[in-house]
N, C-alpha and C. Protein backbone atom coordinates (compact mmCIF):
# COMPACT_ATOMS: atom_id res chain seq x y z
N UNK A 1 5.67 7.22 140.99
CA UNK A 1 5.71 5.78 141.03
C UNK A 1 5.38 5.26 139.63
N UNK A 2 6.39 4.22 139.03
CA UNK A 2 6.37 4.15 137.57
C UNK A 2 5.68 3.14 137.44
N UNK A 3 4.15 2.76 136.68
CA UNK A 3 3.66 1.63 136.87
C UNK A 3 3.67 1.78 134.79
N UNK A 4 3.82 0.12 134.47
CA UNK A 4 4.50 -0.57 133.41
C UNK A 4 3.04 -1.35 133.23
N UNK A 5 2.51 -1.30 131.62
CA UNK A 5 2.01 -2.34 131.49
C UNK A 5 2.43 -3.18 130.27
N UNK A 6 2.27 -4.11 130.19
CA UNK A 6 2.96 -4.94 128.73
C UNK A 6 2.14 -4.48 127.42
N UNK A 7 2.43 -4.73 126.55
CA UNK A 7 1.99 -4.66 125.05
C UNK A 7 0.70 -4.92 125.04
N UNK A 8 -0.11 -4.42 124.41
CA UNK A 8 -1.46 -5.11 123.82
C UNK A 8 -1.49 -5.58 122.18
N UNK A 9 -0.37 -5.15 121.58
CA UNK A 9 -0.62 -5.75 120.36
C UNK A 9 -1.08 -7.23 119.79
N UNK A 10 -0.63 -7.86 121.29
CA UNK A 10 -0.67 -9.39 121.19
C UNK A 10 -2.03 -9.71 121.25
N UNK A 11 -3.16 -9.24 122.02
CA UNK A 11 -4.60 -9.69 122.06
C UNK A 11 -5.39 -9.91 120.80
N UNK A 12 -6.12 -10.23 120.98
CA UNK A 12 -7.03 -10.94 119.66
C UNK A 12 -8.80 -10.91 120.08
N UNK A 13 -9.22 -10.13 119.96
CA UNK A 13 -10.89 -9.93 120.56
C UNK A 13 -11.57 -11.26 119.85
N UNK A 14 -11.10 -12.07 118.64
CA UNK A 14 -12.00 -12.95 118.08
C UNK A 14 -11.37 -14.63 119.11
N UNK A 15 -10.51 -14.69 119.71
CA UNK A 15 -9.93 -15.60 120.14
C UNK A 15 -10.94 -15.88 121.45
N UNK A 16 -11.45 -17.29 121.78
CA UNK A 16 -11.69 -17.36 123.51
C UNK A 16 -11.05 -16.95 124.35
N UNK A 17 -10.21 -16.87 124.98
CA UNK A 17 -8.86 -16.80 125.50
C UNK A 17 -8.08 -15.25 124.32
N UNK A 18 -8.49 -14.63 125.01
CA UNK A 18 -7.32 -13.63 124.66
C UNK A 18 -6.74 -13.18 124.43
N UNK A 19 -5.89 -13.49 125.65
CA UNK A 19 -4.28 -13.43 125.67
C UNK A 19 -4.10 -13.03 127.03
N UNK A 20 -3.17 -12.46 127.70
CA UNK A 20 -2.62 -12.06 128.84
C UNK A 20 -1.81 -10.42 128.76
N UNK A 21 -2.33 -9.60 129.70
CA UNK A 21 -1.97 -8.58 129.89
C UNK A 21 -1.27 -8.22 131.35
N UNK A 22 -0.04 -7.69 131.30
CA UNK A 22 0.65 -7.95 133.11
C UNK A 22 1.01 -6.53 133.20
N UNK A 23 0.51 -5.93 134.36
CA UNK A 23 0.32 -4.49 134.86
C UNK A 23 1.43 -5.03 136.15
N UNK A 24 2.26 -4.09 136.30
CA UNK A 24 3.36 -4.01 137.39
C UNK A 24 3.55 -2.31 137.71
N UNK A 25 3.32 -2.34 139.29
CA UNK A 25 3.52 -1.10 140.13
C UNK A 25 4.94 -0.80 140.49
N UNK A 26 5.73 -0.21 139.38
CA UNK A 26 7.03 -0.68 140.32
C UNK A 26 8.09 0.83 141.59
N UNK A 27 9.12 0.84 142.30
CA UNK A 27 9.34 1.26 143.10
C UNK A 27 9.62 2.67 142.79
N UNK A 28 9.22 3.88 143.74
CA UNK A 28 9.49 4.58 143.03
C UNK A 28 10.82 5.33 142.73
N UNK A 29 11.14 6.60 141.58
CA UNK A 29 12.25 6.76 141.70
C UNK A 29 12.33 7.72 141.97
N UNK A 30 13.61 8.18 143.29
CA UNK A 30 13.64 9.20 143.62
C UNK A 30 14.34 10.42 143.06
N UNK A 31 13.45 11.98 143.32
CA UNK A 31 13.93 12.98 142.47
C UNK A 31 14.89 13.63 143.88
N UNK A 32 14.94 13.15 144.98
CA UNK A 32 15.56 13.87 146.31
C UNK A 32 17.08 14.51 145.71
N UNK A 33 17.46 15.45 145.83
CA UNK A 33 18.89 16.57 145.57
C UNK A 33 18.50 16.86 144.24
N UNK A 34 17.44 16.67 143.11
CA UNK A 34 17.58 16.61 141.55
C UNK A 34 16.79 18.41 141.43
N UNK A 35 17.57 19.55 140.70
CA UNK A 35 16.49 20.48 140.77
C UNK A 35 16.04 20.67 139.50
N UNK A 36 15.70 21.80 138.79
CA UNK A 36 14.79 21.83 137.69
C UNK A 36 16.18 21.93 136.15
N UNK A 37 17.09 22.05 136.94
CA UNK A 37 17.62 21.87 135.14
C UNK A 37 18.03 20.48 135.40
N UNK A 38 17.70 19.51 136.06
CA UNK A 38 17.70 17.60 136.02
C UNK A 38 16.45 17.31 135.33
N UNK A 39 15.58 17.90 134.74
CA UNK A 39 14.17 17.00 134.68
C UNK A 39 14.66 16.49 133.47
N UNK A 40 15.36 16.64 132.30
CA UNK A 40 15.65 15.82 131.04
C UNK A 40 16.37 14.43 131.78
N UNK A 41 17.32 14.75 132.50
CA UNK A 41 18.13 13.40 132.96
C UNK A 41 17.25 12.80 133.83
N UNK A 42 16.09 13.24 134.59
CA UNK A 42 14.99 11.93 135.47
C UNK A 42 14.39 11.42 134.51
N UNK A 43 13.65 12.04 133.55
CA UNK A 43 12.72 11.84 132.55
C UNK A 43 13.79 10.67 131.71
N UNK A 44 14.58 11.10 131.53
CA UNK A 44 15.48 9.93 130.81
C UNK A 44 15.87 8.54 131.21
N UNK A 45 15.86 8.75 133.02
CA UNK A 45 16.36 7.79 133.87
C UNK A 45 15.04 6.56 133.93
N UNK A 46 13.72 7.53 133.93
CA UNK A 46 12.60 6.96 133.93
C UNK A 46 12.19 5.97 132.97
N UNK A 47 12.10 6.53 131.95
CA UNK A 47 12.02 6.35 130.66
C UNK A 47 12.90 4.32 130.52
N UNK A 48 14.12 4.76 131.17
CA UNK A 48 15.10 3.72 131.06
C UNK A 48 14.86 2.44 131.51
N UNK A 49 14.13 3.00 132.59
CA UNK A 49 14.08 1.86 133.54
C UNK A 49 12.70 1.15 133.35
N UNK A 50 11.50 1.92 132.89
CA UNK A 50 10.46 1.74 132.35
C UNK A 50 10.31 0.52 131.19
N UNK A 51 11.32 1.42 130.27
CA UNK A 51 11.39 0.58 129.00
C UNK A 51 12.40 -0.59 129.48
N UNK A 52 13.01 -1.00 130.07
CA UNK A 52 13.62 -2.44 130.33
C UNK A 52 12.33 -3.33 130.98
N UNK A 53 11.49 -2.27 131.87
CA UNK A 53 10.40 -3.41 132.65
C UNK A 53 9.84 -3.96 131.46
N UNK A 54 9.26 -3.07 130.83
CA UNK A 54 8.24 -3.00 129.57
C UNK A 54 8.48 -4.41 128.78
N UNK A 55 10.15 -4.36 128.29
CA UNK A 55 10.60 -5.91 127.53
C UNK A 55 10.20 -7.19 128.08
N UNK A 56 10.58 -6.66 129.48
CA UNK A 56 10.49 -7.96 130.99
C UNK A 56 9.34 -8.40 130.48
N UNK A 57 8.12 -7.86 131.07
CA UNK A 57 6.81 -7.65 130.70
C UNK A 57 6.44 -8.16 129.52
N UNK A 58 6.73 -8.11 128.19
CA UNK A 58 6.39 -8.31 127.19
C UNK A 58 6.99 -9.97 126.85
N UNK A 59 8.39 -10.05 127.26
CA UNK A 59 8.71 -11.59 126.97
C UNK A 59 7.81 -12.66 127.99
N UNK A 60 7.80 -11.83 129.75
CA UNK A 60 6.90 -12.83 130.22
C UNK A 60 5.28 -13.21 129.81
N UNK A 61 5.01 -12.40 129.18
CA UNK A 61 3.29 -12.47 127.85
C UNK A 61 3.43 -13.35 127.14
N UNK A 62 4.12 -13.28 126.37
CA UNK A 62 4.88 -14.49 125.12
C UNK A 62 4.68 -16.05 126.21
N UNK A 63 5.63 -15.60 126.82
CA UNK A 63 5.32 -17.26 127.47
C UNK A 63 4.15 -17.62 127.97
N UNK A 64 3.55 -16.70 128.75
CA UNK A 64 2.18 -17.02 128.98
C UNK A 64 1.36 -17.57 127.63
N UNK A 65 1.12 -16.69 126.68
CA UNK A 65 0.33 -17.03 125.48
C UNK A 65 0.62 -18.19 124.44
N UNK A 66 2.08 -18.86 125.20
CA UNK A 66 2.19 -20.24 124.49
C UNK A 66 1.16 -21.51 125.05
N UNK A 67 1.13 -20.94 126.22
CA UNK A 67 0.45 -22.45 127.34
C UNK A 67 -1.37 -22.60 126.61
């Protein structure tokens, strides 16, 4: 189960306020029929789908940290 969290580069420890950090659990992906010479192509598939949440994640921060 691939859980995504956004960037931390954006925080600021001297700031009141923060910033915003967004942790998402997301669905998992299945390895069902995949056998051991697939683990580069799951790992890849993972990876894929991860790193698109990750952007998601990172542009919805941005907006948060304008308000």
């Amino acid at each position: 189960m691939p859980i995504v969290c956004s960037s931390t580069r954006h925080l600021s420890a001297s700031r009141g306020d923060n910033g915003h950090i967004i942790v998402e659990v997301m669905d998992p992906i299945s390895t069902e029929g995949l056998g051991k010479d697939q683990v580069r192509e799951l790992a890849q598939r993972c990876h894929d789908v991860m790193a698109a949440k990750l952007a998601e994640l990172d542009a919805e921060v941005v907006e948060l940290n304008k308000k």
